[in-house]
PDB file of N, CA and C in Angstrom:
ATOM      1  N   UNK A   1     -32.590  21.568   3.552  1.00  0.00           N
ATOM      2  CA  UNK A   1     -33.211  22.753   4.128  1.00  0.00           C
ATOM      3  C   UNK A   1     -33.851  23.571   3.004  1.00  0.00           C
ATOM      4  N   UNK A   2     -35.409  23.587   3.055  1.00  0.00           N
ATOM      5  CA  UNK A   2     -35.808  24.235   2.377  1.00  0.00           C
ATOM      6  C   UNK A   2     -36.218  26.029   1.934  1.00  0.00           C
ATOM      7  N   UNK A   3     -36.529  26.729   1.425  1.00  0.00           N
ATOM      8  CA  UNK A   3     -36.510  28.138   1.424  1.00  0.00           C
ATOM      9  C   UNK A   3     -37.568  28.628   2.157  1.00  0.00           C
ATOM     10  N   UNK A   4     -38.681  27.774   2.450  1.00  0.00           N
ATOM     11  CA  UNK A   4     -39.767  28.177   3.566  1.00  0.00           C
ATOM     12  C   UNK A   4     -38.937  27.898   5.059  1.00  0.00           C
ATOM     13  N   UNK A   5     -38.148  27.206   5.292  1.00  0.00           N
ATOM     14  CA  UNK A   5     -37.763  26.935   6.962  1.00  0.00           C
ATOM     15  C   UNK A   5     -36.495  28.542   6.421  1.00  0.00           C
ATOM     16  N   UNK A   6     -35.815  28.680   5.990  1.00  0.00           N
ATOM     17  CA  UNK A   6     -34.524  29.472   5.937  1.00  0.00           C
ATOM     18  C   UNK A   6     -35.100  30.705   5.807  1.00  0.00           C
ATOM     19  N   UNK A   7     -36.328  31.113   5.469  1.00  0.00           N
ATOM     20  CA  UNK A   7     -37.232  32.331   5.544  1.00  0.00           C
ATOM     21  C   UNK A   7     -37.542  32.134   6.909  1.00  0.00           C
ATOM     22  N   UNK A   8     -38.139  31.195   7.760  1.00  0.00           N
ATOM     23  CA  UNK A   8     -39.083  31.583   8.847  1.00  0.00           C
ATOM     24  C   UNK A   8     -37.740  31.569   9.692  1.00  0.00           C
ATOM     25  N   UNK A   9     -36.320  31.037   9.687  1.00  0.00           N
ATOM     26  CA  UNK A   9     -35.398  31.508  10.361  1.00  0.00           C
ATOM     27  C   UNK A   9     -34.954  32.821  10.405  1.00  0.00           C
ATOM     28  N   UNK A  10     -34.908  33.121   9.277  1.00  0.00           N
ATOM     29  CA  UNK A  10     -34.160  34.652   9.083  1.00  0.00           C
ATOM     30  C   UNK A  10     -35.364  35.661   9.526  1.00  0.00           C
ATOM     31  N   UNK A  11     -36.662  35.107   9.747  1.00  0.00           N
ATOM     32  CA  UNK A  11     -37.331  36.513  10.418  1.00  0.00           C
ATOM     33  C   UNK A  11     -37.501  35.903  11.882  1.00  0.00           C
ATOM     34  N   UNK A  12     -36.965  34.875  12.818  1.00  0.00           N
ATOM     35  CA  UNK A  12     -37.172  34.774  14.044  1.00  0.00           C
ATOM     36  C   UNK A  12     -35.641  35.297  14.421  1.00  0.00           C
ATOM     37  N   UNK A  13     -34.445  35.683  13.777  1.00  0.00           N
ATOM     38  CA  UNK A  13     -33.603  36.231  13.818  1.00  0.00           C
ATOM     39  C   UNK A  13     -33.478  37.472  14.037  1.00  0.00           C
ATOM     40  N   UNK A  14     -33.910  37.870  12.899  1.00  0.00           N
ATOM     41  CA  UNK A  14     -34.198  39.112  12.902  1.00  0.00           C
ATOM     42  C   UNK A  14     -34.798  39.844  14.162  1.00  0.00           C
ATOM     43  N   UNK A  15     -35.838  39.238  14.352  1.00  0.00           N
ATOM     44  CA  UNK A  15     -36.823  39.812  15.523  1.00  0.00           C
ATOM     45  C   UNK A  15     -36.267  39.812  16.789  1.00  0.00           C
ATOM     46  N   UNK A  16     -34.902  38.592  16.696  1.00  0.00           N
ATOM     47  CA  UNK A  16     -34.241  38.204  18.266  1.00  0.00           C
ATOM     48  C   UNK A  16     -33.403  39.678  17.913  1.00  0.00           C
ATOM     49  N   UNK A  17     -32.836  40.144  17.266  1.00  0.00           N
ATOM     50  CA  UNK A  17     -31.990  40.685  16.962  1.00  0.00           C
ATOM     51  C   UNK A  17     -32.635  42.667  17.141  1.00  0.00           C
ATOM     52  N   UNK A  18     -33.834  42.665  16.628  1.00  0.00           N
ATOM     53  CA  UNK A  18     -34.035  43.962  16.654  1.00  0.00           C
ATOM     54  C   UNK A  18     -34.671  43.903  18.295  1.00  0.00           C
ATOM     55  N   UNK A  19     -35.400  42.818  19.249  1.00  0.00           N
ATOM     56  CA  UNK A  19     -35.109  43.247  20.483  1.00  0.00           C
ATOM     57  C   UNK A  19     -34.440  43.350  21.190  1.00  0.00           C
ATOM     58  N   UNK A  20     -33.136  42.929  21.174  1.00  0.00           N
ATOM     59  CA  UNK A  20     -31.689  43.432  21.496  1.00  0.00           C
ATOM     60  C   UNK A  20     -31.514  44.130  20.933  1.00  0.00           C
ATOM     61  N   UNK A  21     -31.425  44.848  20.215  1.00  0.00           N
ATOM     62  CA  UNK A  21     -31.016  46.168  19.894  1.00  0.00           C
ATOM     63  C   UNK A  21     -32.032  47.056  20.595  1.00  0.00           C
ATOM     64  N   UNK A  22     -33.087  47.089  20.896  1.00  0.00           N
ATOM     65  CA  UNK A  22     -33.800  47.853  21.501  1.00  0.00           C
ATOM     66  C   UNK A  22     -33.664  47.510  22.907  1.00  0.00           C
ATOM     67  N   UNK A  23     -33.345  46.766  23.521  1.00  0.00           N
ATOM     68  CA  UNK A  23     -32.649  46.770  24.894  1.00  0.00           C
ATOM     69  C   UNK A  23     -31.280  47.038  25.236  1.00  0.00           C
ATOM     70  N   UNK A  24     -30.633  47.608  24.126  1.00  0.00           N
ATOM     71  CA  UNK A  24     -29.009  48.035  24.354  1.00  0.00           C
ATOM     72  C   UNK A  24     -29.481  49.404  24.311  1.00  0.00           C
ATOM     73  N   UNK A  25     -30.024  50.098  23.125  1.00  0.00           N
ATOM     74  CA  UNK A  25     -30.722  51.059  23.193  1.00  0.00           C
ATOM     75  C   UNK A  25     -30.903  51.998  24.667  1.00  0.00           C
ATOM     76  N   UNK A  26     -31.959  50.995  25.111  1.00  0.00           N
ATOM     77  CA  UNK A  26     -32.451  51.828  26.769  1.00  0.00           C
ATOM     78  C   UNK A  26     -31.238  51.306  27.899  1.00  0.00           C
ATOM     79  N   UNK A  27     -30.346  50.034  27.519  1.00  0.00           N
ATOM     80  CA  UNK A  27     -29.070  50.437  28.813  1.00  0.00           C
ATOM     81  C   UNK A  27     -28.358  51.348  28.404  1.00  0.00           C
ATOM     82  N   UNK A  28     -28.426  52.367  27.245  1.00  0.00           N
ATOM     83  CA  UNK A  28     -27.262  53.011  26.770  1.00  0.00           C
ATOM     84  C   UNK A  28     -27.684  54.055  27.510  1.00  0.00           C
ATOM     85  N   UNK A  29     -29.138  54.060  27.116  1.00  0.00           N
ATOM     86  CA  UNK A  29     -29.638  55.827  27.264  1.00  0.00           C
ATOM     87  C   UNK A  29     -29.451  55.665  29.099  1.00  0.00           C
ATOM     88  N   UNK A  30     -30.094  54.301  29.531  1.00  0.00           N
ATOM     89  CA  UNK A  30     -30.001  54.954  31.047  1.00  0.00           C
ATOM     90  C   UNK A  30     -28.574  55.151  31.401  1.00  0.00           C
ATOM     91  N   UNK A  31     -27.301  53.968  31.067  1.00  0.00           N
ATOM     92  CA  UNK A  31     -26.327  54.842  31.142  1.00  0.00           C
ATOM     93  C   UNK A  31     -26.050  56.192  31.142  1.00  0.00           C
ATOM     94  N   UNK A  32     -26.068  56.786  29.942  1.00  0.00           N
ATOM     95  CA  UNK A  32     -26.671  58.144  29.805  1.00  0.00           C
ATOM     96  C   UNK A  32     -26.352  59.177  30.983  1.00  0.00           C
ATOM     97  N   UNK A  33     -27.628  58.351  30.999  1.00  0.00           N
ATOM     98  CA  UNK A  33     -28.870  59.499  31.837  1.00  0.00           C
ATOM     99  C   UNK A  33     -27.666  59.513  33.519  1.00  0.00           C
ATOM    100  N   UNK A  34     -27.619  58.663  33.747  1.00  0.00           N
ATOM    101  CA  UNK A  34     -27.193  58.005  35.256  1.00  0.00           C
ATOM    102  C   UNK A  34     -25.707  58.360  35.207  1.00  0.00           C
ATOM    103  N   UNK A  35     -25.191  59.217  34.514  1.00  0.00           N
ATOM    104  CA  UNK A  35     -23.491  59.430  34.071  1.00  0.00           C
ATOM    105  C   UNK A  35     -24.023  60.776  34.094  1.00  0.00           C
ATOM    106  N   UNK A  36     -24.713  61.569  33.643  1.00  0.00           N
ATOM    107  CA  UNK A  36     -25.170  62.835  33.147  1.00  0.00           C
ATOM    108  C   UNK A  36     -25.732  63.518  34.693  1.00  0.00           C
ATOM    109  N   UNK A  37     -26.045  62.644  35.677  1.00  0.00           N
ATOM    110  CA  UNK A  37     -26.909  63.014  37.033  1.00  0.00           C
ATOM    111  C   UNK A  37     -25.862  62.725  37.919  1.00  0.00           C
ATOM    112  N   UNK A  38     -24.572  62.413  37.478  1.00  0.00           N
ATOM    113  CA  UNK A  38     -23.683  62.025  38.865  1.00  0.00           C
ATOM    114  C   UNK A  38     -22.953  63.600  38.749  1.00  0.00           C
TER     115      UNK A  38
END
């Protein structure tokens, strides 16, 4: 395994990783929101 494939892994990782975090993000907030309106 070379350092060009273990680079283009670690940024398709990454990217899986920061859009889950940005979709926990908005179930948190609508949690939130939907806890805050009951």
């Amino acid at each position: 395994m070379d350092d060009r494939h273990f680079c283009a892994l670690h940024v398709v990782l990454t990217e899986k990783l920061r859009v889950n975090r940005r979709l926990w993000e908005d179930g948190l907030f609508a949690l939130g929101r939907s806890v805050w309106e009951m």
